[in-house]
C-alpha atoms as a PDB file:
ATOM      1  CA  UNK A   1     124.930-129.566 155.725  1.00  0.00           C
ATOM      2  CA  UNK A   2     122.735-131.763 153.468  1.00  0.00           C
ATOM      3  CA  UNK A   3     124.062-133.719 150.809  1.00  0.00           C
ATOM      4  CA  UNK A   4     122.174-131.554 147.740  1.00  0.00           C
ATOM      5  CA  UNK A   5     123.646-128.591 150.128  1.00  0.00           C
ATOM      6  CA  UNK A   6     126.843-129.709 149.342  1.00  0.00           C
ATOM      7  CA  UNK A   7     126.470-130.553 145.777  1.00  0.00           C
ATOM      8  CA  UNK A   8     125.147-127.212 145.231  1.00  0.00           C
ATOM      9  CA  UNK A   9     127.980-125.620 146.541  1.00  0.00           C
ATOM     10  CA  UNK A  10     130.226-127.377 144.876  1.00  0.00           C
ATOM     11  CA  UNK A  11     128.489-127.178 141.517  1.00  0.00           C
ATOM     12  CA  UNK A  12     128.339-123.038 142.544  1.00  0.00           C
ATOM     13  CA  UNK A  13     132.097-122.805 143.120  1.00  0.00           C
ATOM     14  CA  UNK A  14     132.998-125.520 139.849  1.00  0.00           C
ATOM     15  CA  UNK A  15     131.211-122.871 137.955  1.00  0.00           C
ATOM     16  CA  UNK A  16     133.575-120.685 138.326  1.00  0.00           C
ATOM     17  CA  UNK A  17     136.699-121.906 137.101  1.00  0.00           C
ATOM     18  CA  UNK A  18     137.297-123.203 133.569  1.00  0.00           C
ATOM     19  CA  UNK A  19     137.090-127.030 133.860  1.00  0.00           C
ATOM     20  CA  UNK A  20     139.868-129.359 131.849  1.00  0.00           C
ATOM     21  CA  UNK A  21     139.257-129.788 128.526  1.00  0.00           C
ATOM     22  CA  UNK A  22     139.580-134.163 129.520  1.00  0.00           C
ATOM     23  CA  UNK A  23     136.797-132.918 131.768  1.00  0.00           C
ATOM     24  CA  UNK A  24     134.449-131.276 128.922  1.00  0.00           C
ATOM     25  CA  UNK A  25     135.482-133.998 126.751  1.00  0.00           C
ATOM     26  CA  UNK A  26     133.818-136.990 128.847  1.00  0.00           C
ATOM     27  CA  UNK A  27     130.807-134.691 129.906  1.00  0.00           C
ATOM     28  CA  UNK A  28     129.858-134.532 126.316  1.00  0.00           C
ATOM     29  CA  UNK A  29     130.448-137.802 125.825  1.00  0.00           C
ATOM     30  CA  UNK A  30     127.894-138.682 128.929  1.00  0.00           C
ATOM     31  CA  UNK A  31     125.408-135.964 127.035  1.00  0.00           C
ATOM     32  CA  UNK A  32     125.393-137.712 124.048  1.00  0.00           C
ATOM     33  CA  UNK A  33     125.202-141.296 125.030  1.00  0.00           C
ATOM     34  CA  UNK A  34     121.969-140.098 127.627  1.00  0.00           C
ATOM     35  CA  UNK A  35     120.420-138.423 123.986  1.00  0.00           C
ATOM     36  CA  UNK A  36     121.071-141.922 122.453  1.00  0.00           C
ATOM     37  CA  UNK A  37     119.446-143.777 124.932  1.00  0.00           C
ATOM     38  CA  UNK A  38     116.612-141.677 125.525  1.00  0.00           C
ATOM     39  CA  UNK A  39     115.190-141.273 122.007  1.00  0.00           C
ATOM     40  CA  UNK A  40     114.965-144.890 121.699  1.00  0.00           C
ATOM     41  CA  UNK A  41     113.439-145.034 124.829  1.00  0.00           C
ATOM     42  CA  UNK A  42     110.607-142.668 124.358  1.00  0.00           C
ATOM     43  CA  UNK A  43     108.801-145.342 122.267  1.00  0.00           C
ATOM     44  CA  UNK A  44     108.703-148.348 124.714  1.00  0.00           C
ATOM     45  CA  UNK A  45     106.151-149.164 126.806  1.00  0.00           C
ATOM     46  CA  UNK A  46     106.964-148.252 129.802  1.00  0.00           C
ATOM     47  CA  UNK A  47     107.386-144.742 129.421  1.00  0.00           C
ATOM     48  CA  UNK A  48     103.659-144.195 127.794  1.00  0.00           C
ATOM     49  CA  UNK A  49     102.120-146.054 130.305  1.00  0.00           C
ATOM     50  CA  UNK A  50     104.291-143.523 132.809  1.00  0.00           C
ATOM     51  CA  UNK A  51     102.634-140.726 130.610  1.00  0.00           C
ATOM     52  CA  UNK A  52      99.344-141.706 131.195  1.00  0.00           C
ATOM     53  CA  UNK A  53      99.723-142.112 134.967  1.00  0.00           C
ATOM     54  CA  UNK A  54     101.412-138.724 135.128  1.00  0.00           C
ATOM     55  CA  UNK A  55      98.550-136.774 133.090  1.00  0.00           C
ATOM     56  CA  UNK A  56      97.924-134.523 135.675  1.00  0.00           C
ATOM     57  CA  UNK A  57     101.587-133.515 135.717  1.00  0.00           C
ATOM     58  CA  UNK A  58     101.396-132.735 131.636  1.00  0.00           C
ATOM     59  CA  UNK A  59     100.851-129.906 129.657  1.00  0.00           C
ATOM     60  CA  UNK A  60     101.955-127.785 132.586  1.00  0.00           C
ATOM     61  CA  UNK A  61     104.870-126.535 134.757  1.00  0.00           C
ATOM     62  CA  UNK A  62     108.403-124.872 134.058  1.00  0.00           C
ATOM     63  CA  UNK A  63     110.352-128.512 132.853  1.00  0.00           C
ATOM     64  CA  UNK A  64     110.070-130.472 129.310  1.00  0.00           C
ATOM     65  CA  UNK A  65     109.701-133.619 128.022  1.00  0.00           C
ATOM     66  CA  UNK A  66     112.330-134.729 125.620  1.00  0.00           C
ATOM     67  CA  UNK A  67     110.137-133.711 122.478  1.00  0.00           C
ATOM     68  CA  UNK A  68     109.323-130.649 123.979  1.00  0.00           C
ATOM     69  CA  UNK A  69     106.169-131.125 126.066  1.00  0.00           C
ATOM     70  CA  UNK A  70     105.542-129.160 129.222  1.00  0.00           C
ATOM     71  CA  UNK A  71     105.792-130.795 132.219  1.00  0.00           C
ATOM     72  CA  UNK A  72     106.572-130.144 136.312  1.00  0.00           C
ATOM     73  CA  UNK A  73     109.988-131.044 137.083  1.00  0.00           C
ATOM     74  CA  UNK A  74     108.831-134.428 139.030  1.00  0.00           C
ATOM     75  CA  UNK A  75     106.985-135.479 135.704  1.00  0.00           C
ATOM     76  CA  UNK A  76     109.877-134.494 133.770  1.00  0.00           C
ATOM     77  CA  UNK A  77     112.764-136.155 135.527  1.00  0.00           C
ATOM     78  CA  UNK A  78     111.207-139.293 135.903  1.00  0.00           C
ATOM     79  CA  UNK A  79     109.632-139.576 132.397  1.00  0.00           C
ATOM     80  CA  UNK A  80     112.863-139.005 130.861  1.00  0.00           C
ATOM     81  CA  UNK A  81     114.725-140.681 133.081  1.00  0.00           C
ATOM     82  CA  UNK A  82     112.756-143.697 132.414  1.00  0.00           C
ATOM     83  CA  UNK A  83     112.903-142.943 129.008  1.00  0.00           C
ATOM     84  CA  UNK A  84     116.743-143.190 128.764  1.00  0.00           C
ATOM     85  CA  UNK A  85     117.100-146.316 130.539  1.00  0.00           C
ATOM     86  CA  UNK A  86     114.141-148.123 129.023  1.00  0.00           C
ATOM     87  CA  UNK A  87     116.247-148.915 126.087  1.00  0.00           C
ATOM     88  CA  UNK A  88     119.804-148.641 127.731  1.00  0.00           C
ATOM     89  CA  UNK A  89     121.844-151.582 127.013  1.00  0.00           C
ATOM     90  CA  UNK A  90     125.354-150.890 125.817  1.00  0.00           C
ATOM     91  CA  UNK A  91     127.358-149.983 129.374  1.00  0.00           C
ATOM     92  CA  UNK A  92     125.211-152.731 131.485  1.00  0.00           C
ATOM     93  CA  UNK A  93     128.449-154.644 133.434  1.00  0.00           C
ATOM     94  CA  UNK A  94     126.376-158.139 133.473  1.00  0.00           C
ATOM     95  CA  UNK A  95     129.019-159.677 135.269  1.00  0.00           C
ATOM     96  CA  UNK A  96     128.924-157.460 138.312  1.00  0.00           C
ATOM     97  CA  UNK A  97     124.907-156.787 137.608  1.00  0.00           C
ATOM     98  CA  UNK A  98     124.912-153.272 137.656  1.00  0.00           C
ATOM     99  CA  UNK A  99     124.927-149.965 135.944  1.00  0.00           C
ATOM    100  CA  UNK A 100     127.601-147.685 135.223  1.00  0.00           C
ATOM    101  CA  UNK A 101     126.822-145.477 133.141  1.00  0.00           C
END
């Protein structure tokens, strides 16, 4: 079985049974801090320059941008996952140089 194989199942089968509310809790809390990095992160740089290379990938296809722009999924994911680490900063563990969050 391949890994996404597996996490598909197991996202199938978590689906069907209510999840703690500790669980729910810290999922919105991981929803919320990837909205707060992200808008911040749709201005820098990076990510219009990754706009511009992905042109051809804009304007159509079944995903969106963050502000609502069509896009294909590959466009999508990695603009806005650019996007919210562009300006990510707050849960960096500098001491053990990586990323937690």
């Amino acid at each position: 079985m391949l890994a996404t194989q597996a996490f598909a199942r197991f996202a199938q089968e978590a689906s069907r049974r209510a999840l703690p509310t500790d669980v729910l809790h810290h999922a919105q809390r991981a929803v919320i801090d990837w909205y707060a990095s992200l808008y911040p992160g749709l201005a820098m740089p990076a990510v219009q320059v990754l706009e511009a290379t992905m042109a051809e990938d804009l304007d159509r296809g079944d995903a969106r941008l963050a502000l609502g722009r069509a896009a294909t999924p590959r466009a999508a994911a990695l603009i806005n996952g650019t996007a919210a680490h562009a300006a990510e900063a707050d849960d960096s563990f500098r001491d053990a140089m990586y990323h937690p969050g």
